[in-house]
Structure formats: C-alpha cells, structure tokens
Protein backbone atom coordinates (compact mmCIF):
# COMPACT_ATOMS: atom_id res chain seq x y z
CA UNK A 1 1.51 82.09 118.16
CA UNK A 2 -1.13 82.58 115.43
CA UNK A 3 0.60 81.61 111.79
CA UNK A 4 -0.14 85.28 110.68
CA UNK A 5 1.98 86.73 113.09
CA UNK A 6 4.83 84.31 112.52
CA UNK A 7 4.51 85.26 108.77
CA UNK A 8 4.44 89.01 109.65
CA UNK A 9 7.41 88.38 112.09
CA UNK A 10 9.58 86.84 109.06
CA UNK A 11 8.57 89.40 106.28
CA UNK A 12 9.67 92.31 108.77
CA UNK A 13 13.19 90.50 109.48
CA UNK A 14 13.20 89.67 105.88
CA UNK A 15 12.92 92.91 105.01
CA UNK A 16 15.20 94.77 108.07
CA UNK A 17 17.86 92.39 106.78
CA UNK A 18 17.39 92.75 102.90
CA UNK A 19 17.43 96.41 103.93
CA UNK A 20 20.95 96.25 105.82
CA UNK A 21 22.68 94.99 103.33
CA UNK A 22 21.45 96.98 100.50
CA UNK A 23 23.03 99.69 103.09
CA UNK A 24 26.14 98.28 103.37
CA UNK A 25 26.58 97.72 99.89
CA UNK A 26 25.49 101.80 99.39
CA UNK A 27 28.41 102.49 102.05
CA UNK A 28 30.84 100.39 100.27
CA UNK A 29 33.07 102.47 97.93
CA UNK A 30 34.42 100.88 94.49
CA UNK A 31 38.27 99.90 95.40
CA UNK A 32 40.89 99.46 92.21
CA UNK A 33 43.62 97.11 92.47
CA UNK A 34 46.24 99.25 91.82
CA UNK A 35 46.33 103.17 92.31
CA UNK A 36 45.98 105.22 89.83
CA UNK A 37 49.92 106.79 90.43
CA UNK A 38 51.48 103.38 89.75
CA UNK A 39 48.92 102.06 86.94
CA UNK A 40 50.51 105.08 85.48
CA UNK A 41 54.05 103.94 85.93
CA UNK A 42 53.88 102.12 81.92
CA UNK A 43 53.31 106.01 80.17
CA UNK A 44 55.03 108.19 82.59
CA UNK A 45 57.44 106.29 84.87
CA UNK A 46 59.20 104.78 81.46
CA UNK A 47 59.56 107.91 79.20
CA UNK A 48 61.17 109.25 81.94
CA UNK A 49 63.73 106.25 81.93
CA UNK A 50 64.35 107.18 78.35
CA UNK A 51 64.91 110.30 78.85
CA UNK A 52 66.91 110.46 81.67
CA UNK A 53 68.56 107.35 81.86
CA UNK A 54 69.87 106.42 78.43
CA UNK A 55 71.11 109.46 77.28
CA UNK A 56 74.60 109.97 77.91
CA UNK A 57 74.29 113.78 78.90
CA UNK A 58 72.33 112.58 82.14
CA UNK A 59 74.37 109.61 83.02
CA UNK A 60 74.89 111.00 86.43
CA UNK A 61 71.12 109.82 87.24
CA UNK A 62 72.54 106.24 87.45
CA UNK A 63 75.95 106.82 88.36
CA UNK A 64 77.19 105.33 85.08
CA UNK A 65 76.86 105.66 80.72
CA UNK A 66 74.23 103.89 78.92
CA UNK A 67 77.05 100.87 78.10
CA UNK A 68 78.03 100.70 81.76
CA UNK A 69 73.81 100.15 82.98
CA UNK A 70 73.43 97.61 79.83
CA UNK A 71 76.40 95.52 80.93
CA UNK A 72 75.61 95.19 84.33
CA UNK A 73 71.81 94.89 83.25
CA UNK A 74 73.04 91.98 81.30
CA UNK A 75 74.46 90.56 83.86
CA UNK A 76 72.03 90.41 86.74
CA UNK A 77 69.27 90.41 83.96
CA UNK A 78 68.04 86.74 84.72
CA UNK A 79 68.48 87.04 88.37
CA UNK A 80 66.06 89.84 89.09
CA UNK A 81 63.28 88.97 85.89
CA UNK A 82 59.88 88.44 87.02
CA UNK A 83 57.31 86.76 84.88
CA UNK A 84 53.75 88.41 84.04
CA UNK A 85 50.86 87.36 85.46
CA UNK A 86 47.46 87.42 84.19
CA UNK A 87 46.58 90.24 86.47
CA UNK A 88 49.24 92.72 86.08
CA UNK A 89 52.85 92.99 84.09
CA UNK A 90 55.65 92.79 85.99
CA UNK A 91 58.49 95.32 86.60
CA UNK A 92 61.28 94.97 84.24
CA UNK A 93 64.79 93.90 85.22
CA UNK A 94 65.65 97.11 83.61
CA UNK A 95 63.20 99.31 86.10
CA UNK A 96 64.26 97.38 89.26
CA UNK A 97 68.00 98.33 88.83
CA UNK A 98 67.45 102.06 87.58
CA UNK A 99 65.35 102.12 91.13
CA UNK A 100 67.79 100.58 92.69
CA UNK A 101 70.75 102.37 91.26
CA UNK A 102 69.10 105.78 91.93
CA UNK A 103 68.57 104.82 95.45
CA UNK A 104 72.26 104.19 95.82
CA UNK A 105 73.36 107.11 94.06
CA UNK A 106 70.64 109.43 96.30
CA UNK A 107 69.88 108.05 99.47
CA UNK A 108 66.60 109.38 98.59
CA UNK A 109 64.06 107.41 100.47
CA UNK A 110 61.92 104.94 99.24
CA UNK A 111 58.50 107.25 99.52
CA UNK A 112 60.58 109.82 97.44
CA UNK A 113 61.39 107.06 95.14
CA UNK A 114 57.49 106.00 94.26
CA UNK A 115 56.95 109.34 92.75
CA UNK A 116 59.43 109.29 90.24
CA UNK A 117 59.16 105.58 89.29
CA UNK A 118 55.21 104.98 89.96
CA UNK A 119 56.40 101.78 92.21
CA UNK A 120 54.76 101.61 95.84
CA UNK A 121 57.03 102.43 98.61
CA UNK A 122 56.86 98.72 99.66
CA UNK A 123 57.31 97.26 96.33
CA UNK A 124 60.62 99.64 96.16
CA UNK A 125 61.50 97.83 99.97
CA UNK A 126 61.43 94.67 98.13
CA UNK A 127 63.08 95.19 94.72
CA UNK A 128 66.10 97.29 96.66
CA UNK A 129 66.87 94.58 98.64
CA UNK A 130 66.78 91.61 95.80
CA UNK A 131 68.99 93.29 93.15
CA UNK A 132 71.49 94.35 95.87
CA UNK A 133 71.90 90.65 96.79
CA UNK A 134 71.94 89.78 92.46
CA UNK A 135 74.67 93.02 92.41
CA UNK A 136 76.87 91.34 95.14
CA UNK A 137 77.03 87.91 93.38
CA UNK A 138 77.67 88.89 90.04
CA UNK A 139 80.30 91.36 90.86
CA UNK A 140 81.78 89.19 93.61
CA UNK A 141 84.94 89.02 91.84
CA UNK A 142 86.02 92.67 91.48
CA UNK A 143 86.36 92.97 95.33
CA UNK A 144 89.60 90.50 95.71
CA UNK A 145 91.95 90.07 98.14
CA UNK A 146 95.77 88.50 96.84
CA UNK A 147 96.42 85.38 97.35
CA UNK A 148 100.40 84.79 96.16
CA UNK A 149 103.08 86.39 96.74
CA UNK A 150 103.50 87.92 93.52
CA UNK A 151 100.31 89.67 93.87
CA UNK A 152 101.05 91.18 96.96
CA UNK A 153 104.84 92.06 95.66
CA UNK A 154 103.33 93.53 92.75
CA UNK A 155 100.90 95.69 95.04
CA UNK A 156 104.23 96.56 97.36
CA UNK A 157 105.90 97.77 94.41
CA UNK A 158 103.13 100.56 92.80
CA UNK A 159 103.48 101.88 96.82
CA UNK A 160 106.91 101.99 96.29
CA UNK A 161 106.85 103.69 92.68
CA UNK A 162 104.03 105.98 93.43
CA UNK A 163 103.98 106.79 97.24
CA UNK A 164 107.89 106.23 98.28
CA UNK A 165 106.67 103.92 100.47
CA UNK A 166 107.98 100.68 101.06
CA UNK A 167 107.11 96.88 101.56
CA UNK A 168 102.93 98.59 101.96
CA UNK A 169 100.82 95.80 100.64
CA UNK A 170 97.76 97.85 101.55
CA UNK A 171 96.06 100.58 103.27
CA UNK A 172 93.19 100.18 105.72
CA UNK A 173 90.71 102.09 107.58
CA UNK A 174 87.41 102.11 109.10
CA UNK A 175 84.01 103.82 108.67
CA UNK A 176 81.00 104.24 111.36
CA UNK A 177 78.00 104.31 108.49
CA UNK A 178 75.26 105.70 111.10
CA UNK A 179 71.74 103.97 110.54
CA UNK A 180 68.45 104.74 112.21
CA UNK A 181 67.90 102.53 115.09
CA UNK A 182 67.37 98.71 115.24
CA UNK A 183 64.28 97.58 116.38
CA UNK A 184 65.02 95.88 120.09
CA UNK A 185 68.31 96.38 119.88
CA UNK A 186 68.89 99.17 122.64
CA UNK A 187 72.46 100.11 122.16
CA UNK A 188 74.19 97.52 120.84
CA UNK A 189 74.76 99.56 117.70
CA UNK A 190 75.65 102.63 119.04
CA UNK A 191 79.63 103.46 117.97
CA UNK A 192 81.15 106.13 120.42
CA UNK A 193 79.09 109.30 118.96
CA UNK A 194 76.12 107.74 120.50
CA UNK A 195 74.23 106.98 116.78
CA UNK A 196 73.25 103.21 116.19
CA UNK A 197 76.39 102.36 113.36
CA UNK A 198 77.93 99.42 111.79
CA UNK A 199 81.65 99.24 111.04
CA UNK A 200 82.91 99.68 107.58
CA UNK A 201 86.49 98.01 107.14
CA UNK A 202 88.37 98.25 104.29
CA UNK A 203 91.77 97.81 102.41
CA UNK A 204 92.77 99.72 99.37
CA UNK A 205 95.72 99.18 97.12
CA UNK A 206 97.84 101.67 95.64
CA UNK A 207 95.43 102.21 92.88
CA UNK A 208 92.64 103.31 95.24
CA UNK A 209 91.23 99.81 94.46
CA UNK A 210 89.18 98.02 97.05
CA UNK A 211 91.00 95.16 97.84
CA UNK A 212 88.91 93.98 101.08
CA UNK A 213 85.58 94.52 102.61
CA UNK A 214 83.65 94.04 105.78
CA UNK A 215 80.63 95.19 106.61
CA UNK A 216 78.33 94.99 109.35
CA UNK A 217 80.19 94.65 112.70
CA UNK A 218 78.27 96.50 115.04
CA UNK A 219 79.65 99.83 116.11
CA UNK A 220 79.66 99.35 119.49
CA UNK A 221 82.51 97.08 118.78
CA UNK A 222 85.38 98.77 120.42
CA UNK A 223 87.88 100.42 118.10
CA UNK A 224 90.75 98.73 118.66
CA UNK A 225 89.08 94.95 117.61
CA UNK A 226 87.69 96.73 113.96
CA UNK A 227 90.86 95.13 112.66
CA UNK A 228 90.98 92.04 114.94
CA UNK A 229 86.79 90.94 114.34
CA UNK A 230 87.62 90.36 110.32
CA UNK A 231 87.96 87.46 108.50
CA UNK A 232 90.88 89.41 107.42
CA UNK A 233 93.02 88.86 110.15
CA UNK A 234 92.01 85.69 111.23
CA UNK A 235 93.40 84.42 107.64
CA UNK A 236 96.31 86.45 108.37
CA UNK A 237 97.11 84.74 111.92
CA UNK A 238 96.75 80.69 110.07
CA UNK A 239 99.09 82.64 107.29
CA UNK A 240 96.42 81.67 104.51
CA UNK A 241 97.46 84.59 102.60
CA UNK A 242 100.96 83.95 101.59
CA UNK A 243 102.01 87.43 102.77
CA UNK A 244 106.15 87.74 101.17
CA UNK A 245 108.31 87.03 104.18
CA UNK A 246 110.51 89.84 105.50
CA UNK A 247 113.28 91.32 103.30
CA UNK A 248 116.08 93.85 103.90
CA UNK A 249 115.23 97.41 102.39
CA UNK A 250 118.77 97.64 100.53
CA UNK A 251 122.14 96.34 100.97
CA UNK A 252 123.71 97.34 103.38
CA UNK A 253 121.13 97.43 105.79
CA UNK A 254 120.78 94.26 107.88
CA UNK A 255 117.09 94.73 109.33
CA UNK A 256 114.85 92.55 107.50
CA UNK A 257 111.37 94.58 107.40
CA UNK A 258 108.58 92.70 107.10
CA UNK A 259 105.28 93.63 104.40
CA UNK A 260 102.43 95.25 106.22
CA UNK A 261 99.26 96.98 106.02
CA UNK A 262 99.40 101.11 106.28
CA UNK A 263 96.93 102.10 109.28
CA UNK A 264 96.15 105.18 111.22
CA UNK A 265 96.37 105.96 114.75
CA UNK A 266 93.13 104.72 115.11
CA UNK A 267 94.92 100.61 115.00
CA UNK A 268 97.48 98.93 117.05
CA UNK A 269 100.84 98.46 115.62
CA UNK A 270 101.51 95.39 115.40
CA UNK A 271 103.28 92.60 112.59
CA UNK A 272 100.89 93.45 110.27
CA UNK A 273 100.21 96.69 110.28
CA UNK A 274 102.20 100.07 110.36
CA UNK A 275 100.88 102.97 112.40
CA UNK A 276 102.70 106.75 112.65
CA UNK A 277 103.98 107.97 115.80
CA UNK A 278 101.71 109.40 118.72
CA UNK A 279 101.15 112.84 119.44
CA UNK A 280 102.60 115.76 117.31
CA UNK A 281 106.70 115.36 116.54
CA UNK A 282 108.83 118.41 115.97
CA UNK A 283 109.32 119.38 112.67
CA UNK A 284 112.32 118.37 110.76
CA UNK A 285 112.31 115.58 112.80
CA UNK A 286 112.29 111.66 111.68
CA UNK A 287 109.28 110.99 113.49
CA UNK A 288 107.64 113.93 112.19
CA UNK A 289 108.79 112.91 108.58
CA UNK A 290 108.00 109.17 109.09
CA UNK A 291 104.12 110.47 110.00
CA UNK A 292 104.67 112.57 106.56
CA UNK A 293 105.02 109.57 104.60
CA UNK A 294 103.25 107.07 106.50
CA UNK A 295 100.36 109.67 105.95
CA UNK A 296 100.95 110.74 101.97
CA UNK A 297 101.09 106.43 101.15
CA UNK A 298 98.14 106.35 103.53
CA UNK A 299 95.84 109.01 101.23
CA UNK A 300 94.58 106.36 98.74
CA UNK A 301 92.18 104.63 101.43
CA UNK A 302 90.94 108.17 102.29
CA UNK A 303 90.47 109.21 98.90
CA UNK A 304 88.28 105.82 98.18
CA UNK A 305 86.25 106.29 100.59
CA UNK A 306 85.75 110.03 100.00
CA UNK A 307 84.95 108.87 95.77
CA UNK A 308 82.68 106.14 96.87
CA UNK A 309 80.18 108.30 99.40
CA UNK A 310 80.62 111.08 96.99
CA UNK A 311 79.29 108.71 94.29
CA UNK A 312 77.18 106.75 96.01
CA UNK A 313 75.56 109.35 98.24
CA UNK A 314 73.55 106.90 100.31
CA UNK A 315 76.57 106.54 102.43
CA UNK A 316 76.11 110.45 103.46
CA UNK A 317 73.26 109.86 105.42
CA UNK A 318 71.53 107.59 107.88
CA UNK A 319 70.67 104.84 106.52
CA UNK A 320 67.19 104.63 107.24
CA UNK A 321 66.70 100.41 106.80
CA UNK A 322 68.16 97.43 109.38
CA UNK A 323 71.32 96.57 109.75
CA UNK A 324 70.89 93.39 107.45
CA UNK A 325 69.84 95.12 104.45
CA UNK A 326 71.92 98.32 105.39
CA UNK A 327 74.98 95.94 105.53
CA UNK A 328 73.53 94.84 101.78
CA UNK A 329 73.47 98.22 100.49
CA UNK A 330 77.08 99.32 101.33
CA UNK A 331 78.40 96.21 100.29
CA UNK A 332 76.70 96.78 96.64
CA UNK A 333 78.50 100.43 96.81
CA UNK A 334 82.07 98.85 97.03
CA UNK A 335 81.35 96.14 94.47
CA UNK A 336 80.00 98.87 92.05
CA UNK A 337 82.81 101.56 92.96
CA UNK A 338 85.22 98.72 91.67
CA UNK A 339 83.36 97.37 88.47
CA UNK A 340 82.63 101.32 87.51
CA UNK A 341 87.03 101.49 87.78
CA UNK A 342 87.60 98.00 86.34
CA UNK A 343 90.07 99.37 83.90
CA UNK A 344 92.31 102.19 82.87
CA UNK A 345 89.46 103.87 80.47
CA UNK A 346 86.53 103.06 83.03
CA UNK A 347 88.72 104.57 85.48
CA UNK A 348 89.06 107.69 83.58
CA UNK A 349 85.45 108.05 82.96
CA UNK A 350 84.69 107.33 86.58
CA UNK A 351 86.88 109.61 88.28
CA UNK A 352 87.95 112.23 86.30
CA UNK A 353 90.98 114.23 86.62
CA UNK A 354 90.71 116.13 89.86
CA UNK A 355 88.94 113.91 91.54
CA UNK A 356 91.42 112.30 94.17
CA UNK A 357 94.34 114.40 95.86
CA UNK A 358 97.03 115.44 94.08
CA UNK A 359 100.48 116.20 95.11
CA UNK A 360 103.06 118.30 93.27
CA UNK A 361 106.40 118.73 95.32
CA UNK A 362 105.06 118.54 98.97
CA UNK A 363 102.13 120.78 97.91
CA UNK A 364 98.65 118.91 98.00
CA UNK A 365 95.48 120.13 96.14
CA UNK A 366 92.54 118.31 97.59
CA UNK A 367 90.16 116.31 95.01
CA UNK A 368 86.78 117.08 94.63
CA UNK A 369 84.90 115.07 96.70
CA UNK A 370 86.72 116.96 99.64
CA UNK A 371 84.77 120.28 99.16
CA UNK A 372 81.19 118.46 99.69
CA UNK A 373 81.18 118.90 103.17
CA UNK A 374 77.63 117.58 104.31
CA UNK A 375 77.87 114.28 105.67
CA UNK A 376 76.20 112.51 108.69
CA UNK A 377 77.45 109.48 107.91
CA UNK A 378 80.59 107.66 107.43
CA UNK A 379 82.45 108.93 110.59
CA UNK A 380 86.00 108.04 111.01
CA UNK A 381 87.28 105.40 113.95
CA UNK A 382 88.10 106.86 116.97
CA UNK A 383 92.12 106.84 118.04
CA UNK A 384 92.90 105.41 121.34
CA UNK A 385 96.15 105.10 121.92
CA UNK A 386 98.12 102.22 122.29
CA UNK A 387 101.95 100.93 122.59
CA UNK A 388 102.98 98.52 120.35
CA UNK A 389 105.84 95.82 120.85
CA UNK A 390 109.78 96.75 121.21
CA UNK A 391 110.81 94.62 117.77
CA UNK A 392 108.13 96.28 115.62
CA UNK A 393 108.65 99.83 117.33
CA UNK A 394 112.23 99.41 116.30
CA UNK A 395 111.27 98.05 112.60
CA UNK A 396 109.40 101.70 112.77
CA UNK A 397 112.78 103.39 113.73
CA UNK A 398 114.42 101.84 110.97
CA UNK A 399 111.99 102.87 108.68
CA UNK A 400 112.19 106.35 109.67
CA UNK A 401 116.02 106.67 109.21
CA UNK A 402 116.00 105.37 105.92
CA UNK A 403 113.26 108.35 105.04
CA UNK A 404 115.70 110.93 105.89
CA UNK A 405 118.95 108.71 104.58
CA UNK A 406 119.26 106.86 101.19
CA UNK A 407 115.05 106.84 101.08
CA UNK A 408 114.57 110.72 101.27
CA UNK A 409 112.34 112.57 99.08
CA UNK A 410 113.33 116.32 98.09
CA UNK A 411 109.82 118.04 99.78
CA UNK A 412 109.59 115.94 102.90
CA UNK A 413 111.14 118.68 105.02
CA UNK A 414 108.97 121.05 103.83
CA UNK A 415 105.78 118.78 105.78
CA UNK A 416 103.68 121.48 108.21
C-alpha cells in the first residue's frame, strides 16, 4: 500500500475517533455529588430542628422535652459522632438521633423521612440502625430484671398494696410485632394470623415498669414455648434468680404459696406462673372472682404495652426492615419507654394522668391509649388451652378462697 493512502487511512480514523469522543463527551451530562435536596439539609433541614425540636410546645416531635433529647444526646453523643471530611461535613450526633427518634415515634418510612431531614433514604437505613444499637447500650441498665430476694419481695408487695394481689412478682405477656417479609425465609416467620412476626415477651412490675425483654423469636414459634424459648426461664429452671421461697398467705392458713409471674390464658400454669381459670365461670362464683383479680393485677402489662406503641408508634405498623434490625428497633422502644419513666417526675411528664386504666370501686375507665384503635401490629398471643398440674391447680384453689374469705375486696362481686 502506497504511503499516501496509509496516511489518509490514519487521518480518517484519527479523525472518526477524535470525533466519537468529542460525542460522548457532548452526551455526557454534568453530575453533582450530592443532590441538590440534601446539600440543602445545612439551611432548611436544621431550622426546622430548631423549631420543632427544641421548643418545648412541640416536644411531641421527639417523644420527649428539650432536657430529656440533651441528656440522652449526651449520652450516646460520642458513640454516634462522625468526623468531617474534606469533601463533605458530616451529620451531627444531634441530627442522627432526632432522625432516629422521629422514626420511632412515626413509623414513617425512611423515603418519608429524607424530605423532612434532607438525608438520603439510604443514609437514614444506616444512621437508624447505628444509634439504635448506641440507644441499647447506654440505656442497658433501665431494663433490669431482680436479682435478690428483697427486690422481688419489694415488687410482691406494691402488687399486694396496689392490686390486692398476692406473692405477684411480675406480669408477663406476649406481642406478635408483624414485619414485612424476610427475604428467603418462606414462612418461618409467620405467627398464626399468617403475617411474617417476631415475638415480643415481656414482664412488667407493678409500676408498669419493664422489668424483662425479649425480642426476636420468630413467630412461628408455637405459643405455648413464648415463655419456655427465654433466657428468662432458663435462669429460672438453674434458680439463678433467687426467686423468695414459698410462704403461707396468713396464719392460719397452712398452704405455703409460692411467688409467681401473673400470665394470661395464653401460658401454661405452671410453678412459675399463675394463669385464670378456662372458659367463662358463673358469676359470684370463686373462679369467676379469682379471673377478676388475676385479671385487674394483670392490667399493668397491658397498659405498658398499650403506652409504649401509643408512644412509639412504629410498633403500630409493619415493620417494614429485617428481622435483625426490626428486633433492634423494638428493643430501643422498651429501653426508651423506661428511661422517659425513670422517676416519679419523668413519670408524670411521660404519662400523664389518664393515660393508663383507672379503677374506682369495680368501675374501670380505660386510659387513653385505648381509644386509638388503628393498629396492624402488636397482636396478642393466641390461647390454647392447656391443664396444668394437680399441686399448682390446688395452690390456684387456695388462692381463690382466700379472695372471697379474709382477702376480699368490697367491688369484686360486682365483676360482669
């Protein structure tokens, strides 16, 4: 091939290419590194904190007052602190738990959650998940189960006092919190509605104090083990938890009636729990009267867990995340419900007068949280029926004559 078509062969490729690039370049649009919604977050995303999260008025955007956030802020401060980077500033401690706080209180989801906070859905994933797991350590120890005697005495006693029920060291229950389904999972997680759940166990002193949590069992897990697959009761069975032995109700009775855990229908009666009677006694009757009481001492788990999804309104929907971090965020819930009613005056402030049941004379007027009737979550345990052993059946009996004997209250034949 002559040399001037070689040349004229490379000037024409030369030029095709030169000319496809200059193409691609044309076709290329300019990308930013961050979109304009979130580069907006430092103007709009933290006047609104200001405005809506530190004034007192408005504390029901987090849940708690402005001394409440800055205490707990303090606390988890240097666990969830990023540093800057020469390309962008990082997201304060004090945005990731308003986010994350909001999300708990809202159950909004997290694409809801980037356009009030300029923070990318994914980012919002991410920060959720981290200051639950700082929330859960730092506030480990207001979620604490008794371990002397005396503790548990002192718990039997405020049943006693304010319930008229005695030798109750706690009452327990159970909550299907209903999640979206597990990826490969088929239906492992699926509790007896048919929704992909995990179990939500619980005891509750007679302060309507968390006392004992666990989380995460999946709710497929057949009703009757709730109890039985805790760490709960396997301290219970190596009697790690120095439980007070039992002790006569008064002189001159001669049963000695062991200290036990309130339940509903929904558990097995056995030596450390207390269950009512099956089915529907007459009226007037001591079964009947023993379900009365059982029922009225029993109130203060139900009444938790109504506060806490009322609260925390996450726990009133599906839970659209995996069972891991899902397990994460109700665990944060129970650890928060507790810190926000650490004491008498935080108590106050948290659940204000009217919030739980109240009784006057046999006559109950239901709290608050009872008249918000959406929920789609949180779905009781089912009852299945079971027969419990002769001894503890007659411990039952025993109780139930001393309700209507020398342990009668005035209103308790006036129970529907």
């Amino acid at each position: 091939m002559r040399p001037c078509v070689r040349k004229a062969i490379a000037t024409t490729a030369f030029i095709l290419i030169h000319q496809l690039v200059q193409k691609k370049k044309r076709k290329k649009s300019k990308h930013f590194w961050i979109k304009t919604l979130y580069k907006n977050r430092f103007q709009a995303g933290n006047r609104i904190f200001e405005e809506l999260c530190f004034d007192d008025a408005e504390s029901n955007f987090t849940r708690m007052n402005k001394i409440e956030f800055e205490h707990l802020y303090s606390l988890i401060n240097a666990k969830i602190s990023k540093k800057d980077t020469n390309f962008r500033e990082a997201i304060t401690a004090r945005e990731r738990l308003l986010v994350t706080l909001r999300f708990l209180a809202t159950g909004d989801s997290y694409t809801s959650l980037q356009y009030l906070f300029r923070i990318s859905k994914q980012r919002i994933s991410v920060i959720v998940h981290e200051v639950c797991d700082a929330l859960i350590d730092v506030l480990r120890d207001y979620v604490k189960i008794p371990s002397s005697e005396e503790e548990w005495l002192t718990i039997a006693r405020e049943f006693e006092t304010k319930w008229n029920f005695p030798h109750a060291i706690a009452a327990m229950d159970g909550k299907h919190v209903i999640l979206q389904s597990p990826i490969n999972s088929g239906n492992d997680f699926d509790c007896y509605k048919l929704f992909p759940s995990i179990v939500l166990f619980a005891l509750v002193d007679a302060n309507y104090k968390f006392l004992y949590v666990d989380v995460g069992s999946k709710g497929r897990i057949s009703d009757g083990g709730v109890f039985k697959n805790t760490n709960l009761y396997k301290k219970l069975e190596r009697r790690e938890l120095n439980i007070p032995p039992p002790e006569i109700l008064q002189i001159p009775y001669e049963t000695a009636v062991p200290y036990f855990i309130l339940a509903d229908k929904a558990f097995a009666l056995d030596e450390y729990t207390m269950k009512p009677y099956e089915g529907t006694p007459n009226r007037g009757s001591m079964e009947r009267i023993f379900n009365y009481r059982l029922s009225r001492a029993r109130r203060v788990v139900e009444n938790a867990f109504g506060i806490l999804s009322s609260v925390f309104r996450v726990l009133r929907k599906p839970i659209l995340l995996e069972p891991e971090k899902a397990t994460k965020v109700v665990l944060t819930t129970i650890y928060l419900y507790n810190y926000l009613r650490r004491d008498q005056e935080a108590s106050q402030r948290f659940t204000a007068p009217g919030s739980f049941d109240v009784e006057a004379e046999g006559t109950i007027i239901p709290g608050r949280w009872r008249q918000d009737t959406e929920m789609s979550s949180m779905l009781p345990i089912r009852a299945m029926p079971r027969r419990g052993p002769t001894d503890l059946k007659e411990i039952r009996s025993h109780l139930g004559r001393h309700f209507i004997t020398n342990g009668a209250i005035a209103w308790q034949n006036n129970y529907q």
